[in-house]
Protein backbone atom coordinates (compact mmCIF):
# COMPACT_ATOMS: atom_id res chain seq x y z
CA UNK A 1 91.15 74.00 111.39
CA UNK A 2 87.76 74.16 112.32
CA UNK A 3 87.39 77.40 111.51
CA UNK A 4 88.63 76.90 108.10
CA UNK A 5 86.06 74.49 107.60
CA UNK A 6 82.98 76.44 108.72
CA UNK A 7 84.13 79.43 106.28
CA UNK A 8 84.84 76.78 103.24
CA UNK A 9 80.95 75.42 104.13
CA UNK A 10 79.68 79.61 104.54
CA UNK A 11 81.51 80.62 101.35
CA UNK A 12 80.39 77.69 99.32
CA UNK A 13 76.77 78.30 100.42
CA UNK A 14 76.84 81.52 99.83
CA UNK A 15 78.48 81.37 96.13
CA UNK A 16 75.43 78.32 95.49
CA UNK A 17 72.56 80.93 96.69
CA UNK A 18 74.08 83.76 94.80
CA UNK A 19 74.20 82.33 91.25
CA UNK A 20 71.12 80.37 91.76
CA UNK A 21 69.05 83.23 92.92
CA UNK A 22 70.76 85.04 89.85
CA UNK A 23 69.68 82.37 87.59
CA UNK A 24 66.13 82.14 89.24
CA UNK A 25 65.44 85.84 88.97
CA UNK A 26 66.10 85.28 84.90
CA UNK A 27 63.93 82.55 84.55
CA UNK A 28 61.00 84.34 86.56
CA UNK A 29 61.87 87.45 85.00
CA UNK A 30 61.24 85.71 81.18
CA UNK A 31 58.43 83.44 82.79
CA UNK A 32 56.70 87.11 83.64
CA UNK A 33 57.40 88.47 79.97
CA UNK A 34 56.51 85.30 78.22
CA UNK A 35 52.48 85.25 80.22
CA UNK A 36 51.83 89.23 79.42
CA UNK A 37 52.92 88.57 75.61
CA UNK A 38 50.68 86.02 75.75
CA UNK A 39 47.87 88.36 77.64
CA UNK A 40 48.68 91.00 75.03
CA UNK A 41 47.55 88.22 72.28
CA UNK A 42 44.71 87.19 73.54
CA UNK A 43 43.17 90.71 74.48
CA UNK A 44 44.58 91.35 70.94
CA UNK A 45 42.20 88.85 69.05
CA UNK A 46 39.50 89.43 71.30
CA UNK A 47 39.41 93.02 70.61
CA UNK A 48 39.55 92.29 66.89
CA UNK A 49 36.43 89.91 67.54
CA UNK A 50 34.29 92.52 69.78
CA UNK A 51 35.30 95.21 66.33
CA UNK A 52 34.25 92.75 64.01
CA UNK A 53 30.80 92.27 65.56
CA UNK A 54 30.42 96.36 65.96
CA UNK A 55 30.62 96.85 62.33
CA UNK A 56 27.74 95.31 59.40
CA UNK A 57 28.47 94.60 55.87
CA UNK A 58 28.35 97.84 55.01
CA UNK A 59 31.05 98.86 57.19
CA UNK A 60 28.70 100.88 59.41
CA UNK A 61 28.75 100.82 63.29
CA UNK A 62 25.88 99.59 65.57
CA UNK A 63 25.12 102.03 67.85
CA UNK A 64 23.48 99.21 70.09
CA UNK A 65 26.99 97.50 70.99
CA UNK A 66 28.00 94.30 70.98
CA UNK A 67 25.82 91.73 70.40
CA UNK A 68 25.23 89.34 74.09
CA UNK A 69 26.54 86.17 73.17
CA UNK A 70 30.10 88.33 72.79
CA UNK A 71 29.67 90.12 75.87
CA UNK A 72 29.13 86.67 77.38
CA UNK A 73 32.53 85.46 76.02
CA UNK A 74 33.80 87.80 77.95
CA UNK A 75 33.03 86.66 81.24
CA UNK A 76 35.55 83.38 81.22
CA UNK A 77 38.42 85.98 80.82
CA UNK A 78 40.33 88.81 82.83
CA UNK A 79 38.72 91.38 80.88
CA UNK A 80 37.66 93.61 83.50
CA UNK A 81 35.64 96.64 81.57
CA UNK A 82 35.02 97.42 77.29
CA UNK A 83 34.38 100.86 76.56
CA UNK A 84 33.89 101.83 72.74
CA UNK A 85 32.75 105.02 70.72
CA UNK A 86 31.32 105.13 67.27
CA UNK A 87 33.48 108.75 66.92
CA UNK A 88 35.90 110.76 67.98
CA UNK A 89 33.15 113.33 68.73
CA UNK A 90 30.48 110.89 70.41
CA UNK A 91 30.20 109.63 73.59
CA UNK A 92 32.06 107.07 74.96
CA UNK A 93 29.59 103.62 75.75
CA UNK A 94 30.93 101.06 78.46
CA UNK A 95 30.88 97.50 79.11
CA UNK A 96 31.62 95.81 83.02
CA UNK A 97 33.35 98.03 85.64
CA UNK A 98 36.89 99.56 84.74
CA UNK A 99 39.09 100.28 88.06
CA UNK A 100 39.25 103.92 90.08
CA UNK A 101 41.25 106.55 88.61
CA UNK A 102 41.59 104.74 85.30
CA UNK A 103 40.47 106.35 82.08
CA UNK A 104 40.35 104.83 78.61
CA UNK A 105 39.62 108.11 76.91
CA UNK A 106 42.94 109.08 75.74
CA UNK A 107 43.93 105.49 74.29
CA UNK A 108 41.09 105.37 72.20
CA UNK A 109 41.50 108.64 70.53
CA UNK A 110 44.57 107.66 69.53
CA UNK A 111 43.12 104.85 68.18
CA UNK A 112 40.60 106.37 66.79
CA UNK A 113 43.13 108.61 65.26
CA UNK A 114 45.59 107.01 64.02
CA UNK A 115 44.09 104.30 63.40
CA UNK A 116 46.83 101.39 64.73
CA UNK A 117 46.68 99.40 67.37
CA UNK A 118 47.61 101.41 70.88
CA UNK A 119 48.58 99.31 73.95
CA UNK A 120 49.79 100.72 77.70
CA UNK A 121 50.56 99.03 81.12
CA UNK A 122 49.24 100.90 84.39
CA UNK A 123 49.54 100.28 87.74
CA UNK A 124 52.71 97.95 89.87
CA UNK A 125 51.96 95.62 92.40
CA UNK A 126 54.99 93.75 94.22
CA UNK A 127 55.22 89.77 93.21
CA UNK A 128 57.39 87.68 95.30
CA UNK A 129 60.74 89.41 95.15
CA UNK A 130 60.73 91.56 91.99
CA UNK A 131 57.86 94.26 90.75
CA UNK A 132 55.26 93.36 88.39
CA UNK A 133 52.61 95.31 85.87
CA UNK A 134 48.92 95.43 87.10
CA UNK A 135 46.35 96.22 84.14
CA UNK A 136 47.05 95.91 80.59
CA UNK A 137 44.97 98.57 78.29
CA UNK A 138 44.34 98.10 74.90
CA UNK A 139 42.61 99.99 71.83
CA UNK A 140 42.25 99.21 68.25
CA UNK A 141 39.91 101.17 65.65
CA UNK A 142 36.55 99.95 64.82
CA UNK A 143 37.76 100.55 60.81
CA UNK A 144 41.37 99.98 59.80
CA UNK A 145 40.84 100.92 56.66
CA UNK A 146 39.11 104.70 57.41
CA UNK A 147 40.15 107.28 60.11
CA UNK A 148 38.25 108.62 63.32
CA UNK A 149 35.30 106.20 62.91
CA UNK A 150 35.15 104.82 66.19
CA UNK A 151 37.31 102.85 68.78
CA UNK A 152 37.22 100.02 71.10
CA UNK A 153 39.18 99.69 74.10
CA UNK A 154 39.87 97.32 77.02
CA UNK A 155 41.06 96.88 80.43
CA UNK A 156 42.44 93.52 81.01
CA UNK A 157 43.69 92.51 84.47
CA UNK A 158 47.91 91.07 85.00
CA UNK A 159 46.43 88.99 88.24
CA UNK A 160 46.44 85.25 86.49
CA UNK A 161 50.41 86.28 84.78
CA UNK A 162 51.27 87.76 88.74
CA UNK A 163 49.51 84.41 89.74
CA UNK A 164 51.45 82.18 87.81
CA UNK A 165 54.65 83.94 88.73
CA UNK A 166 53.79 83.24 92.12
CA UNK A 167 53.85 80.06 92.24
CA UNK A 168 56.54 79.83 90.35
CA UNK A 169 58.39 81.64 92.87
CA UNK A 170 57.56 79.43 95.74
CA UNK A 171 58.57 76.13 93.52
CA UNK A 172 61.99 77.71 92.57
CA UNK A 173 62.64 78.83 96.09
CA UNK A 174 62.14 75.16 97.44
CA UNK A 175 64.20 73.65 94.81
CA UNK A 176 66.82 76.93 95.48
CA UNK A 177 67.48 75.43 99.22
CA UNK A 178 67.57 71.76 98.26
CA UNK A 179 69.99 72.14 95.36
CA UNK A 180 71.90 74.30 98.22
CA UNK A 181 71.85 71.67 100.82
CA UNK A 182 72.65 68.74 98.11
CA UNK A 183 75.59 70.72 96.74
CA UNK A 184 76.96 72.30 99.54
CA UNK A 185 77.11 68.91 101.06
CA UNK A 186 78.56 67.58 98.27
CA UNK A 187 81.07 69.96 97.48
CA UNK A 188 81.78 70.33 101.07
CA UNK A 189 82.74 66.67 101.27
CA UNK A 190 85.01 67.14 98.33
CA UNK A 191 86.70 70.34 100.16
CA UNK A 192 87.31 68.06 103.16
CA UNK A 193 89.08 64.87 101.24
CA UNK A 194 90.87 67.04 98.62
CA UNK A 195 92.14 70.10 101.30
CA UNK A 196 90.95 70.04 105.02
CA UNK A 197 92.14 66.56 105.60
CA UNK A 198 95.41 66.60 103.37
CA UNK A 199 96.30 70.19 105.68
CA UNK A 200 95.32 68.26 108.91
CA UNK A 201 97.50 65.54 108.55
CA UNK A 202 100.36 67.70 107.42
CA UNK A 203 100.06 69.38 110.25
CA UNK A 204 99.80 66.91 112.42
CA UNK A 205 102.65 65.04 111.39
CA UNK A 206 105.04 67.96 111.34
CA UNK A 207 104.13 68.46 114.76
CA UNK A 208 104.65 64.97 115.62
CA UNK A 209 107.73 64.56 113.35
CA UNK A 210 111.44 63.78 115.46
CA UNK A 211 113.54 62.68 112.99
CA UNK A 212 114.07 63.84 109.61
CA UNK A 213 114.29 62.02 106.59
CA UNK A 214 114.41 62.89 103.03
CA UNK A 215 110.92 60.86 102.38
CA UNK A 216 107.67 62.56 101.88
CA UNK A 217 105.13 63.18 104.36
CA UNK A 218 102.53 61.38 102.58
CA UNK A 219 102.67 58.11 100.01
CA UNK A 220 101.19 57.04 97.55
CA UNK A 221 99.88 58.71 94.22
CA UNK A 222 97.17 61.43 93.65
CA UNK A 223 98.03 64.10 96.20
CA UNK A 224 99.69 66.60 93.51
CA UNK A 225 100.38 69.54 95.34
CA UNK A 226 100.22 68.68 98.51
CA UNK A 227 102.31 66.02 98.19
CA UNK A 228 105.02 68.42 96.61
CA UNK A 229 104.02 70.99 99.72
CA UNK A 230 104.76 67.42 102.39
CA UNK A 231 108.77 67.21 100.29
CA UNK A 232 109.05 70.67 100.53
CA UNK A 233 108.11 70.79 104.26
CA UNK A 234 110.59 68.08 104.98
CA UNK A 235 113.42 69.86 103.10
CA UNK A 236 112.77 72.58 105.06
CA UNK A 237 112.69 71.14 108.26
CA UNK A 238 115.93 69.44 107.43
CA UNK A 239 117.74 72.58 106.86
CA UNK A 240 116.36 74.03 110.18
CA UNK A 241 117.76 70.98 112.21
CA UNK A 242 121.11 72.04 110.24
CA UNK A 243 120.88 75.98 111.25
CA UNK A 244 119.61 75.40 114.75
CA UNK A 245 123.13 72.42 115.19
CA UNK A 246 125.23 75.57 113.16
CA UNK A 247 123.31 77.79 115.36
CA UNK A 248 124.24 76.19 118.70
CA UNK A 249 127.99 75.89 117.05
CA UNK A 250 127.79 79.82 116.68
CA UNK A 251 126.85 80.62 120.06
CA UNK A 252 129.03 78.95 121.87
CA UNK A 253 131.86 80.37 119.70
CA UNK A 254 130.50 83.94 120.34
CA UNK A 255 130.72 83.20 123.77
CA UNK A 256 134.34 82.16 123.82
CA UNK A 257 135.06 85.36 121.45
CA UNK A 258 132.80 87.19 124.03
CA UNK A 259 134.50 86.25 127.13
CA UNK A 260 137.92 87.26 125.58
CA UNK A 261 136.24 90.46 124.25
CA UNK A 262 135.50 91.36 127.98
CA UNK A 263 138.72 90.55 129.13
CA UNK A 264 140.73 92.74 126.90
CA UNK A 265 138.03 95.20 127.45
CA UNK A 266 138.68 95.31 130.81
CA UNK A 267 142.26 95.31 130.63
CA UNK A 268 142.06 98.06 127.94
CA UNK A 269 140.09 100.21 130.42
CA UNK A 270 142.61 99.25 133.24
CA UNK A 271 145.48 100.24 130.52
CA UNK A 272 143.71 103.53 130.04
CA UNK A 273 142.93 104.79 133.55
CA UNK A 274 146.72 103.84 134.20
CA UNK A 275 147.45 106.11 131.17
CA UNK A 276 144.94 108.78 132.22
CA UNK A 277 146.63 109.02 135.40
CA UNK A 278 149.66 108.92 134.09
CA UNK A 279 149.31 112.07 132.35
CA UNK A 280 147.23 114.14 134.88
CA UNK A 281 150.92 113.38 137.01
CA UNK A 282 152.97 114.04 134.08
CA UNK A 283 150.65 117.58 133.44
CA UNK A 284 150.55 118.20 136.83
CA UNK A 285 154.39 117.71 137.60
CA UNK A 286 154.87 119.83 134.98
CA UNK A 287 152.81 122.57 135.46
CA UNK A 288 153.21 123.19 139.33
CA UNK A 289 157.37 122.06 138.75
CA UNK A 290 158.23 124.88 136.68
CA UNK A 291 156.67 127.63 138.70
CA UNK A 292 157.79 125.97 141.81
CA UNK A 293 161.69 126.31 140.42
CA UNK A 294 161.35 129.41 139.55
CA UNK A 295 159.90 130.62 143.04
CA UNK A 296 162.84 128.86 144.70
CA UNK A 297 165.51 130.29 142.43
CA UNK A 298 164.02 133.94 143.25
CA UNK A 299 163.76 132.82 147.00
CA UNK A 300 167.23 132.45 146.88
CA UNK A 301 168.33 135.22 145.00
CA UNK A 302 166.25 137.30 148.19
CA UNK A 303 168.21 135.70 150.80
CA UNK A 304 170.96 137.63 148.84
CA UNK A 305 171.79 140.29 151.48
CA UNK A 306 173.77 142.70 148.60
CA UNK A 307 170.03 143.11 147.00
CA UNK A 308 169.03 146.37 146.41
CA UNK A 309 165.51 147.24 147.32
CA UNK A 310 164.36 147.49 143.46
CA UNK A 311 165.83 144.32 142.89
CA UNK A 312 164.08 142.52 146.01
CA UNK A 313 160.88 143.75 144.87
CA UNK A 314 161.02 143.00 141.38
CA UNK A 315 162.35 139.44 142.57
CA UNK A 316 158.99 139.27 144.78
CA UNK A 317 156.98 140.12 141.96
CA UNK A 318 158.00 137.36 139.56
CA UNK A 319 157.21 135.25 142.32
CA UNK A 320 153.98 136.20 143.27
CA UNK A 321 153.59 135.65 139.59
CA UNK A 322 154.45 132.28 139.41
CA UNK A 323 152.51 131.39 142.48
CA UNK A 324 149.42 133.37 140.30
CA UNK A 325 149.94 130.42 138.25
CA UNK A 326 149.89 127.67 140.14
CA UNK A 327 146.75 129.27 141.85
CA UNK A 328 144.82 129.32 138.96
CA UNK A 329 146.04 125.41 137.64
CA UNK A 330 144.27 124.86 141.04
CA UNK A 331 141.28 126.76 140.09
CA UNK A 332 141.07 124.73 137.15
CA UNK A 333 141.57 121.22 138.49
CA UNK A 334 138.60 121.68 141.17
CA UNK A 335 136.26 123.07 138.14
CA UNK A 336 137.46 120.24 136.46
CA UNK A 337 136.45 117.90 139.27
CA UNK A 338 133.20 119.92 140.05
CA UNK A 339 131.91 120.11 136.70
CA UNK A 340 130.53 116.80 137.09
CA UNK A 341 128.70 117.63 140.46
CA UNK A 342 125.38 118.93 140.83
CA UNK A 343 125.69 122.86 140.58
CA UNK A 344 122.90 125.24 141.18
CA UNK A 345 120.97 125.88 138.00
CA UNK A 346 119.33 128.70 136.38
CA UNK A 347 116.92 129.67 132.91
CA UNK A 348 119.94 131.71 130.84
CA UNK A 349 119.24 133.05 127.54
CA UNK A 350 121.61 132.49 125.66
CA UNK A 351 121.45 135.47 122.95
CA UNK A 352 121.94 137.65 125.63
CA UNK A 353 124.95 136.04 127.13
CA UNK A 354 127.06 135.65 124.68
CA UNK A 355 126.24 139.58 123.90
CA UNK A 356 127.64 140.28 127.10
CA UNK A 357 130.55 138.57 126.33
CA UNK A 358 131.70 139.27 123.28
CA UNK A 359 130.66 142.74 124.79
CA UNK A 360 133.63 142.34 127.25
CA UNK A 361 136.28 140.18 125.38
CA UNK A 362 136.47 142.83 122.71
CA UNK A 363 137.75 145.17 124.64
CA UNK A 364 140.92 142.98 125.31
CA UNK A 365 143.66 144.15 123.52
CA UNK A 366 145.50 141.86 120.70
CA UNK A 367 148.35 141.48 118.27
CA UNK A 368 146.19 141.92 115.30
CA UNK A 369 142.38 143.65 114.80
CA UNK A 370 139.79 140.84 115.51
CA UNK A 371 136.33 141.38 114.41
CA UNK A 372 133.31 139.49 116.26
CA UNK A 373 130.34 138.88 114.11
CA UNK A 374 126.97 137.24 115.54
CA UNK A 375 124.48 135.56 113.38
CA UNK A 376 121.74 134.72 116.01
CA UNK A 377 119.29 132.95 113.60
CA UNK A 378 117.23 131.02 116.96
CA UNK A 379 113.98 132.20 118.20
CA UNK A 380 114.41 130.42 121.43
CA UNK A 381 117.39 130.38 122.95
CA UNK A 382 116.71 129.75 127.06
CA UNK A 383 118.04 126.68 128.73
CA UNK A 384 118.45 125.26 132.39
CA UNK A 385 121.93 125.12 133.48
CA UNK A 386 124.45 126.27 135.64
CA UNK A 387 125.21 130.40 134.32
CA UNK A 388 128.74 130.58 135.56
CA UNK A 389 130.04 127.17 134.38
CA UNK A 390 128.22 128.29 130.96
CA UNK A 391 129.83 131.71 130.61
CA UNK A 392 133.44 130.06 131.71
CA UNK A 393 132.47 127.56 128.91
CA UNK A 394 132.00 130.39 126.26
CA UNK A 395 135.45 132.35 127.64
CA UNK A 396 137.50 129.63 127.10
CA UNK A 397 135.83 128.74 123.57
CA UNK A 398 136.61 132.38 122.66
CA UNK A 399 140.28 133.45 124.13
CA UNK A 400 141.29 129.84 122.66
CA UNK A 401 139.90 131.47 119.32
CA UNK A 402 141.88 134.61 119.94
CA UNK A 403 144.97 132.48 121.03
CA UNK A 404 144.74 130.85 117.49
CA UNK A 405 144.26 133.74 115.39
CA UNK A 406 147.51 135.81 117.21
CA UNK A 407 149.47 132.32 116.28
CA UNK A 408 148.59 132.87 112.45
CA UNK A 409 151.32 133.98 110.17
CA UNK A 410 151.09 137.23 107.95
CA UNK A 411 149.36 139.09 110.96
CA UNK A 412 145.60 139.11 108.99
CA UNK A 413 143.17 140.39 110.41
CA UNK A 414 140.88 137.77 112.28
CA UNK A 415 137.29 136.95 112.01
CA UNK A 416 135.61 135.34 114.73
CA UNK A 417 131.71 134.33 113.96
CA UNK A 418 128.88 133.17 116.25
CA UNK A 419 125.75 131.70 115.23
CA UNK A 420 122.85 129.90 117.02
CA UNK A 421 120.02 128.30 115.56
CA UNK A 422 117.20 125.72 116.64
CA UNK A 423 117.28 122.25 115.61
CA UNK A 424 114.76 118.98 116.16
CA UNK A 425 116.25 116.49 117.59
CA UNK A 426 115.29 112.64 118.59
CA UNK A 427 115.14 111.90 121.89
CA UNK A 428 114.39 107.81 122.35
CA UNK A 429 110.64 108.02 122.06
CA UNK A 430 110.01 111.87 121.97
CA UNK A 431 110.71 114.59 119.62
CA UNK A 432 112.60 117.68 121.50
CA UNK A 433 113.71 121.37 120.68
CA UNK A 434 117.93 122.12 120.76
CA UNK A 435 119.88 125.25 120.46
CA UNK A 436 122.99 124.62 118.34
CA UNK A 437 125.79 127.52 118.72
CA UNK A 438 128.86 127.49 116.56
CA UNK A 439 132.15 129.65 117.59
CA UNK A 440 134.43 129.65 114.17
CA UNK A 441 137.44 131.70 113.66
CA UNK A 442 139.96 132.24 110.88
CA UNK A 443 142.86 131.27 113.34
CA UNK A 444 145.94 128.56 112.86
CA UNK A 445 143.21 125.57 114.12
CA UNK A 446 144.88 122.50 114.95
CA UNK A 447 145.92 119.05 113.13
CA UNK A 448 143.02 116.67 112.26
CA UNK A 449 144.60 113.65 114.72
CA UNK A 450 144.61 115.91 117.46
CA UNK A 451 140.57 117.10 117.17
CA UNK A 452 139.90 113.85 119.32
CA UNK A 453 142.46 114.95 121.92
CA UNK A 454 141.35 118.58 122.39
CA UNK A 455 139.20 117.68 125.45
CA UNK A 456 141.43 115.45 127.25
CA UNK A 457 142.77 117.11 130.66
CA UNK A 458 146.55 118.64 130.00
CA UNK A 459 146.31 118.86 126.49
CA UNK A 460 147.45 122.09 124.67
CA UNK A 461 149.64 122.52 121.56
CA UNK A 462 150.40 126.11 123.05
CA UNK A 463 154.28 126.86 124.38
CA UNK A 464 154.93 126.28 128.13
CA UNK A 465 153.07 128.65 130.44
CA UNK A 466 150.48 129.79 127.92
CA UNK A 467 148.10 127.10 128.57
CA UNK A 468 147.28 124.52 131.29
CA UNK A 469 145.43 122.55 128.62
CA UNK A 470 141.90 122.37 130.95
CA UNK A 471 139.92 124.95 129.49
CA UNK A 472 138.27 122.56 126.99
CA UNK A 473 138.67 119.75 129.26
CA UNK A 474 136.21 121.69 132.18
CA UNK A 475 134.00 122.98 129.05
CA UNK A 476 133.48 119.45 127.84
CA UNK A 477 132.21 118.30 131.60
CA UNK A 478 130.10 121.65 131.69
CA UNK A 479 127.99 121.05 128.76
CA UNK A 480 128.12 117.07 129.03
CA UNK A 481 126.32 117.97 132.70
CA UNK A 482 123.62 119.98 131.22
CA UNK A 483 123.15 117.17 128.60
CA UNK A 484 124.16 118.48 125.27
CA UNK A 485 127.55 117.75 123.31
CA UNK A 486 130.61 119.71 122.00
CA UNK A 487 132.79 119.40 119.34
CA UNK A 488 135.36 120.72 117.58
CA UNK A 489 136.44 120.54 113.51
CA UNK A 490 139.40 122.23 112.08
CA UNK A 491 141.94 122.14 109.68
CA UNK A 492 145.52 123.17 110.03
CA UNK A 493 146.19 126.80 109.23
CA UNK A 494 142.45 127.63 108.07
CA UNK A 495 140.63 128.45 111.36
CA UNK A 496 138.35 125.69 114.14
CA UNK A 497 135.22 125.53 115.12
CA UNK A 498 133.30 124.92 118.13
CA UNK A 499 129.56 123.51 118.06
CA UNK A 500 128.09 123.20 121.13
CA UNK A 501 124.17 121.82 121.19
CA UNK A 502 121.77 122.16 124.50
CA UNK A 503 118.47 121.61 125.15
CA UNK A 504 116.37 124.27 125.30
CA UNK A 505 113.96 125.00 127.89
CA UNK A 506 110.61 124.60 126.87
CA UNK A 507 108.96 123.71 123.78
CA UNK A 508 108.98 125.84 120.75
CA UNK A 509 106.76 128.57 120.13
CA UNK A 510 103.95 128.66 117.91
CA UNK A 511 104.59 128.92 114.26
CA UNK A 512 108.67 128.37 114.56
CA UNK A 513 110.33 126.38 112.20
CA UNK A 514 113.68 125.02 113.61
């Protein structure tokens, strides 16, 4: 509040000085004009008188000068030097002491010439606050009615006008910083009853204020605004009592709702380990039960003592096979619970890996001609992770690719595409570099409700003993390790697609565009 009071006082004072200086600077500034037009007069008629006394009744010129008593009059003014010429052609006579530098001759051939009154201003001298003229010089011819017969000039001195103004100048200035003081008082005192005080006690009793009514802050008549600003405060204060009791209401219901939220939550997360668990033992019962019948069947079959030696062996051999498989659902399940561990890591370009791969994969035979086609739009494609785990991620991305194009009816020909490409990406606080690699075929994909299955551990919509359903599952802990995502899109009978996005290694190089 005090502040508000010293810059009301400043800003008043300020706006008084301003348009009184203004109006003071006009005044002067007429004052100034008003004294040399009344300098120019004077010097005017006494020129006219000094001509007159030059020239007889037969219109001739003395070539003696004025006469004394004329000179004399001359002494009470601010005529500072009289120079005259009876001709154009003569020399020029003189009269009292004209300043330096400061010639009359050109003035009173003009004069002389054209035979009207010629008057200049020389010389600026500084006056108070504003500048000023210095010497006013003045010629008139000695005959009005005939031309180049003789001049008469004079140099008349701006002191008693600069004089004048002077003084003037230190009267306004005193009266400038009473009227300031007297009105800047005044209207200060006004500020203070009509705002300062009105704001203060608003304030005051707002903070004071414990119960709220529908009355005013104020009473009585005359406050106008403010007294409209005091019902309006109290209305509003009213409703905030209401929100903050509604408020209180609100919270205590969220917490109820909140409580029970966390409950279910939990119980939801209890249901769904159970359910997890459930179906790693259902997968795993099923994948290790088959194979394990089958061994035992052929085990039995060898105890057979009528086998023939092809038999035995063949018998052996679709055993070992079996046990192949259960060895490599083993496999799986410890890079399934490994993927999450801490594995050595390594700076793998990427380009060059998945070369290599496709590189190798297309020499596996299929049912039907695939073609592998890279698009490897990223100019920088090395990141930190783990290169095995990253090239078992890419195999099983690629053969499940294969798997779904040799499931496709009409035996087309597939299409399998791989692209990379750098993308910005926000990371909390700090901009970072990604390398985004898609793996789209033309294959039999799978049905949109089972996209957010595809990466659960068992899952596989392939027929019994093609798949263990943990390819994806291991891939997803991979790259969730190295922190980037994968996802898949698809839509039944018209190929999937697998986007994968890692962070790249260092930061981009100079002049790439992601």
């Amino acid at each position: 509040m005090h502040t508000l009071k010293v810059q009301l006082g400043l800003t008043l004072s300020a706006l008084l000085f301003i348009s009184m200086l203004l109006f003071g600077f006009v005044i002067l500034m007429l004052w100034q004009r008003s004294g040399i037009q009344q300098e120019t007069l004077d010097s005017k008629i006494l020129l006219r008188m000094v001509a007159a006394s030059l020239v007889d009744e037969e219109k001739t010129v003395s070539s003696h000068g004025p006469p004394k008593e004329i000179l004399s009059c001359l002494n009470g003014t601010e005529t500072m030097c009289l120079q005259w010429q009876n001709s154009s052609t003569e020399a020029v006579q003189s009269y009292g002491s004209c300043p330096t530098g400061l010639s009359l001759t050109d003035i009173l051939n003009n004069a002389s010439t054209s035979g009207h009154l010629e008057t200049l201003y020389s010389g600026m001298t500084w006056n108070g606050f504003f500048l000023t003229k210095q010497y006013l010089l003045m010629a008139i011819p000695l005959q009005f009615d005939q031309k180049n017969q003789g001049s008469i000039a004079l140099v008349r001195s701006l002191d008693q006008v600069s004089a004048s103004i002077h003084d003037a100048q230190k009267i306004f200035f005193t009266y400038l910083l009473v009227n300031i003081i007297i009105f800047a008082i005044i209207g200060f005192t006004r500020l203070l009853h009509l705002v300062i005080r009105p704001i203060k006690r608003l304030a005051s009793l707002a903070d004071s204020r414990t119960e709220l009514s529908d009355t005013s802050f104020f009473s009585g008549d005359g406050l106008g605004e403010f007294n409209q600003l005091s019902l309006s405060l109290n209305r509003l204060l009213s409703r905030i009592d209401d929100d903050k009791q509604e408020l209180r209401s609100t919270v205590e219901s969220l917490k109820i709702a909140n409580d029970e939220l966390q409950r279910n939550r939990d119980e939801m997360l209890r249901t769904e380990k159970l359910a997890s668990i459930g179906r790693l033992s259902a997968g795993l019962a099923h994948e290790i039960g088959n194979p394990l019948g089958i061994i035992q069947g052929y085990v039995d079959l060898l105890t057979d003592a009528s086998l023939n030696d092809e038999d035995r062996k063949s018998f052996c051999k679709r055993a070992t096979e079996e046990l192949s498989r259960i060895n490599d659902l083993t496999r799986n399940l410890l890079d399934l619970s490994r993927s999450s561990v801490a594995a050595s890591i390594e700076k793998v370009d990427l380009h060059n890996l998945l070369q290599d791969l496709i590189s190798t994969v297309s020499i596996k035979k299929t049912s039907v001609p695939i073609a592998f086609q890279t698009n490897f739009s990223a100019t920088d494609s090395e990141v930190i992770i783990n290169s095995d785990g990253l090239r078992q991620v890419f195999f099983n991305c690629i053969f499940n690719s294969i798997d779904g194009i040799e499931e496709v009816a009409n035996g087309k020909n597939g299409r399998i595409i791989v692209t990379t490409e750098n993308q910005k990406s926000e990371l909390g606080e700090q901009c970072g570099q990604n390398i985004s690699i898609s793996i789209q075929d033309n294959g039999i994909g799978i049905k949109p409700e089972y996209e957010d299955a595809v990466f659960d551990p068992f899952f596989t919509t392939k027929e019994v003993g093609k798949g263990t359903g943990l390819g994806l599952a291991v891939a997803h802990n991979i790259i969730k390790t190295a922190g980037g995502t994968i996802t898949m899109s698809s839509q039944s009978n018209n190929g999937a697609t697998i986007s994968i996005t890692l962070p790249l290694s260092s930061q981009p190089k100079k002049g790439h565009k992601a």
